[in-house]
Protein backbone atom coordinates (compact mmCIF):
# COMPACT_ATOMS: atom_id res chain seq x y z
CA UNK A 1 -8.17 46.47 -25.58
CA UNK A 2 -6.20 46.06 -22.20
CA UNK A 3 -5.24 43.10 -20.36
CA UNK A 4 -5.70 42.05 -16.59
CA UNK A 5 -4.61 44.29 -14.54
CA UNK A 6 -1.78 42.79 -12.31
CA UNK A 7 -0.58 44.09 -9.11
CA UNK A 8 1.71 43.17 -5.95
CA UNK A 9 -0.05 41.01 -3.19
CA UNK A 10 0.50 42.63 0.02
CA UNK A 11 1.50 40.43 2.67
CA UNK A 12 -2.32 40.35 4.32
CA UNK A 13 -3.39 38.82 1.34
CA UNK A 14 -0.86 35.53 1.57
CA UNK A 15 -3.19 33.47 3.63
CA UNK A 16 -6.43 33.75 0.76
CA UNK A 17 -3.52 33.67 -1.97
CA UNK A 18 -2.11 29.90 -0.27
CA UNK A 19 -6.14 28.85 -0.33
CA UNK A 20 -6.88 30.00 -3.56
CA UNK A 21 -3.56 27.66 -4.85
CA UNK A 22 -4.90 25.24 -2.77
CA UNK A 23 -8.38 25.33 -4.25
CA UNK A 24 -6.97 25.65 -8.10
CA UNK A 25 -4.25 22.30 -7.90
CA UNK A 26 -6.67 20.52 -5.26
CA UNK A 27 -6.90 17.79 -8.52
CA UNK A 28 -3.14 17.57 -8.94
CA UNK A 29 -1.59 13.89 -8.34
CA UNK A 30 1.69 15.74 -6.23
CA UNK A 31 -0.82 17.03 -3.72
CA UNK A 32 -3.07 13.70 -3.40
CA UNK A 33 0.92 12.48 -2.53
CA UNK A 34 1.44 14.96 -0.29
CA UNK A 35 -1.73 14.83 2.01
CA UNK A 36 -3.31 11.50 1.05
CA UNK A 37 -6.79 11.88 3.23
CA UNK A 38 -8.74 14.10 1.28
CA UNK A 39 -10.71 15.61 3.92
CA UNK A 40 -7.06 17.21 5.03
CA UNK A 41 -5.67 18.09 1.52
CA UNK A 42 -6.84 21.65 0.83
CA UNK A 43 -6.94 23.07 4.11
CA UNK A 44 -3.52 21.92 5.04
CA UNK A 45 -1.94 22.37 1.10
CA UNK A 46 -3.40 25.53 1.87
CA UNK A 47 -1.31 26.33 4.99
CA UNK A 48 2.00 25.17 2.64
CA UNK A 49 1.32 27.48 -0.01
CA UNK A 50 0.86 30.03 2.34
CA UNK A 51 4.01 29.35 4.13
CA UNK A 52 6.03 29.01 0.17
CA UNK A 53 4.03 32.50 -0.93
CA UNK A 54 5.40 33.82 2.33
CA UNK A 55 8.72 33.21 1.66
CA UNK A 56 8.80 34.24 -2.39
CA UNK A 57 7.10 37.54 -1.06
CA UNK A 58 10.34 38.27 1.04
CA UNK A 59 13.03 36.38 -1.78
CA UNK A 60 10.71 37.48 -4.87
CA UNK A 61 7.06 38.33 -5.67
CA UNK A 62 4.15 37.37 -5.78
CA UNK A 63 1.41 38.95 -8.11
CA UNK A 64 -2.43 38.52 -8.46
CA UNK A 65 -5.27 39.17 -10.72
CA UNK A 66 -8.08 40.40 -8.91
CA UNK A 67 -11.47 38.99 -9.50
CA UNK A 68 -14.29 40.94 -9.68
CA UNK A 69 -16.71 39.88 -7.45
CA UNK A 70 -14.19 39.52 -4.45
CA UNK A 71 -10.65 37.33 -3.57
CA UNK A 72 -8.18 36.13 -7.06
CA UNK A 73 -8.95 35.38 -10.28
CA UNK A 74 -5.15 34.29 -10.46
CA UNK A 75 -1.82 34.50 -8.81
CA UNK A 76 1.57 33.62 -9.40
CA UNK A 77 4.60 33.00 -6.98
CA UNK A 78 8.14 33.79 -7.93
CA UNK A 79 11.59 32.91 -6.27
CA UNK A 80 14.47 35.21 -7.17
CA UNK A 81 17.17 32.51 -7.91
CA UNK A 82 19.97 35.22 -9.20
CA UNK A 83 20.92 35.96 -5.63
CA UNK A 84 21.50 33.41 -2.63
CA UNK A 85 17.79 32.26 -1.43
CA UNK A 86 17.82 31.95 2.29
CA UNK A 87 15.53 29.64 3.99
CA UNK A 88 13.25 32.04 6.63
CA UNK A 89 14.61 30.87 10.52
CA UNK A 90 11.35 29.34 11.49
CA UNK A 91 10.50 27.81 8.48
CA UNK A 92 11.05 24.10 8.87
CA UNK A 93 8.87 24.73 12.40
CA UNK A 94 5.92 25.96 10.47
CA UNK A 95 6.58 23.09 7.90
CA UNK A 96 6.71 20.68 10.59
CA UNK A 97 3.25 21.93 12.31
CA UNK A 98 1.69 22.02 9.14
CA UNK A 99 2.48 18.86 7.94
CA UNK A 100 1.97 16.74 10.58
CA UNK A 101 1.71 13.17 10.09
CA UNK A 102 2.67 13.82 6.43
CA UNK A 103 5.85 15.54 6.76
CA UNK A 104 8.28 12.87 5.26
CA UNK A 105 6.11 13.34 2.13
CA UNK A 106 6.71 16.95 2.34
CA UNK A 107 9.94 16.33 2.80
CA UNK A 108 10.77 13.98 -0.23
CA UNK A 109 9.12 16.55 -2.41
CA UNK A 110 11.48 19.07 -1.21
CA UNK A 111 14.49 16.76 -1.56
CA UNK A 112 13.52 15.75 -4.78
CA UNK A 113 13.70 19.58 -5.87
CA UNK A 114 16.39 20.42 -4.26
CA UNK A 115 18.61 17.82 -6.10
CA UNK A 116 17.14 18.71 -9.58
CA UNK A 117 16.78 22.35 -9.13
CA UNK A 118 19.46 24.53 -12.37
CA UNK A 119 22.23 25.77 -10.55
CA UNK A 120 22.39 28.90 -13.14
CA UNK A 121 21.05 32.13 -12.00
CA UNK A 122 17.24 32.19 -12.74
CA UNK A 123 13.80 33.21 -11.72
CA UNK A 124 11.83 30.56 -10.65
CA UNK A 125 8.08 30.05 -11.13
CA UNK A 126 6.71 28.35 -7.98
CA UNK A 127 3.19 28.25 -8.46
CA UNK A 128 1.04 29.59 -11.48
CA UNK A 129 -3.01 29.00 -9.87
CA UNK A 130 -6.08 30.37 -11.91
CA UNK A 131 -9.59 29.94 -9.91
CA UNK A 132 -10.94 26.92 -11.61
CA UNK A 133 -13.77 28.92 -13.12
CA UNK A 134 -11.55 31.67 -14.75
CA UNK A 135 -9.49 28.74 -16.49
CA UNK A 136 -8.56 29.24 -20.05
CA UNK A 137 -9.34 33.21 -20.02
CA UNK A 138 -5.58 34.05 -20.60
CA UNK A 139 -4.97 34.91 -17.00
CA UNK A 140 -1.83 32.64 -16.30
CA UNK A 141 -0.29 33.99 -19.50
CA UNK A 142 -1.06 37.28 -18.63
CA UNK A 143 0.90 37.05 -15.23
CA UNK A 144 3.48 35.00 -16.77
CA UNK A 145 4.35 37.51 -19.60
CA UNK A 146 4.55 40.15 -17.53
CA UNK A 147 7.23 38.66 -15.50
CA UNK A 148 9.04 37.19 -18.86
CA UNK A 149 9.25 40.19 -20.08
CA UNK A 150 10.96 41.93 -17.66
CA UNK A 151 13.31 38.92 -17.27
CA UNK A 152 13.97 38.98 -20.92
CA UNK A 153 14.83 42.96 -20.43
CA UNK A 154 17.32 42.00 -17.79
CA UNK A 155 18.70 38.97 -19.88
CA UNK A 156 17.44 36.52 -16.53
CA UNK A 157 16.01 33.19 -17.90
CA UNK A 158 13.32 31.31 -15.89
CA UNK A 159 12.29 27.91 -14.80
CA UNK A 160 9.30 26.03 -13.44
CA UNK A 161 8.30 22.55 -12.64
CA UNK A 162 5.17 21.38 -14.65
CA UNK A 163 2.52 19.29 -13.30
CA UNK A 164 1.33 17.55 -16.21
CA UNK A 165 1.27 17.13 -19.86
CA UNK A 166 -1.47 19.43 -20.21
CA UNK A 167 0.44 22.16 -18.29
CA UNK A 168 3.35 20.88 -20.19
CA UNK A 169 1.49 22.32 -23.50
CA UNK A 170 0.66 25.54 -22.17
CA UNK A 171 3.93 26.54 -20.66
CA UNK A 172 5.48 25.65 -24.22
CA UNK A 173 3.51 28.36 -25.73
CA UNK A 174 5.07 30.62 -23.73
CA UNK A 175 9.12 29.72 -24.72
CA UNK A 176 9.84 27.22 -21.98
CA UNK A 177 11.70 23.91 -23.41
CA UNK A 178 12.12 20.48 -21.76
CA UNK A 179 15.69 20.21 -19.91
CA UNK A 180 17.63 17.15 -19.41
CA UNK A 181 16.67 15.30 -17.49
CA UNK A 182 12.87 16.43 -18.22
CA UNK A 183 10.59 13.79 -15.85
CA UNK A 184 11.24 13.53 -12.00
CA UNK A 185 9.46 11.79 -9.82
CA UNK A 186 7.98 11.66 -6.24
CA UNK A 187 8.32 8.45 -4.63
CA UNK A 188 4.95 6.73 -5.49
CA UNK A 189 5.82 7.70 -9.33
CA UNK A 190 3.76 10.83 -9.60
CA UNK A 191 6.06 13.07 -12.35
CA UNK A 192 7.18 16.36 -12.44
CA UNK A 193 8.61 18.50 -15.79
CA UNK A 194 11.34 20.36 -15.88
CA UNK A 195 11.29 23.47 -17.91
CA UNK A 196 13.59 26.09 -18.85
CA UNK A 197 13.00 29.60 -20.72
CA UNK A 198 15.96 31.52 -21.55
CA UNK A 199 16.35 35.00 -21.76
C-alpha cells in the first residue's frame, strides 16, 4: 500500500497554497487576533500565508498533497534555519499593504517569535494545513515524515510552534517534545507551543 504522493509546489501555486492555509486555521484563536473582523480574516490571512509560503519557497520548501478532485488536500511550509534566513527586500511593504489597519497585531506576532525562536541550527515547520474535510486521513503526518526523515538522515533537528493542545497531541506522535519555556503568548493571551524534534 503507498502513501500520498508528495511533491514540490511550484511558485504559481503559492497564492491557492496561502488560501487553502487560510481556509484550514480560519478557526484558530492566533488568527481571530490577528484580523479581528471576520468578514476580513481569511481573505487577508490568506494574502499572509501567501506572502510566508513565498518566502520558505525561496529559504526552504514547501510541499503539497494534491487532492483529487482539484487544488490541496494538504501542504506544509518549511524554513531552512541551518543557514542565515534573509528577510525578502520588499517584504515588510507587502506586510504592511496586507495588513492594513491590523498591522501592529501582525507585528507583535512576529516579535513574539522572533524573541522565542532556538538559536540552534534547525528546520522549521511554519505551517502544517490539511483541507478541513481530509482531516485525520494521515496527510499532515505523511508530509511531516517525509521531511523528518530526511532531517534525521542529515542529523538536522526541527521545530514548530503548536496552536493548541490538540495539535499539541498530534505533533507528539511524531517525536517533537515541549521546550522550555513551552507556552508563549500573543498579547490578548492567546498561547502558542513550543516544540522541538531532534535529529
Amino acid at each position: 500500500m503507498t502513501g500520498p504522493v508528495i511533491r514540490p509546489a511550484r511558485e504559481e501555486e503559492l497564492p491557492a497554497i496561502g488560501a487553502l492555509i487560510s481556509n484550514s486555521f480560519d478557526a484558530l484563536a492566533a488568527d481571530a487576533y490577528l484580523v479581528p473582523v471576520p468578514e476580513d480574516r481569511e481573505r487577508v490571512m490568506a494574502d499572509f500565508f501567501t506572502l510566508e509560503s513565498e518566502t520558505a519557497h525561496r529559504y526552504g520548501k514547501v510541499e503539497v498533497i494534491d487532492h483529487p478532485d482539484g487544488g490541496y488536500a494538504a501542504a506544509a511550509v518549511w524554513f531552512d534555519r541551518v543557514n542565515e534566513l534573509p528577510t525578502p527586500d520588499d517584504y515588510m511593504d507587502r506586510l504592511t499593504a496586507l495588513a492594513g489597519e491590523h498591522l501592529e497585531r501582525f507585528g507583535a506576532l512576529g516579535e513574539l517569535f522572533e524573541k522565542n525562536h532556538p538559536t540552534e541550527p534547525h528546520w522549521h515547520l511554519q505551517f502544517l494545513a490539511v483541507r478541513p474535510s481530509e482531516q485525520g486521513n494521515g496527510l499532515g503526518g505523511a508530509l511531516m515524515k517525509r521531511t523528518h526523515d530526511e532531517l534525521a538522515a542529515a542529523g538536522v533537528p526541527s521545530y514548530l510552534e503548536a496552536t493548541n493542545e490538540n495539535n499539541v497531541r498530534l505533533y507528539r506522535r511524531y517525536g517533537y517534545e515541549p521546550m522550555t519555556p513551552f507556552e508563549i503568548y500573543l498579547p490578548d493571551g492567546t498561547p502558542f507551543y513550543r516544540m522541538w524534534r531532534k535529529s
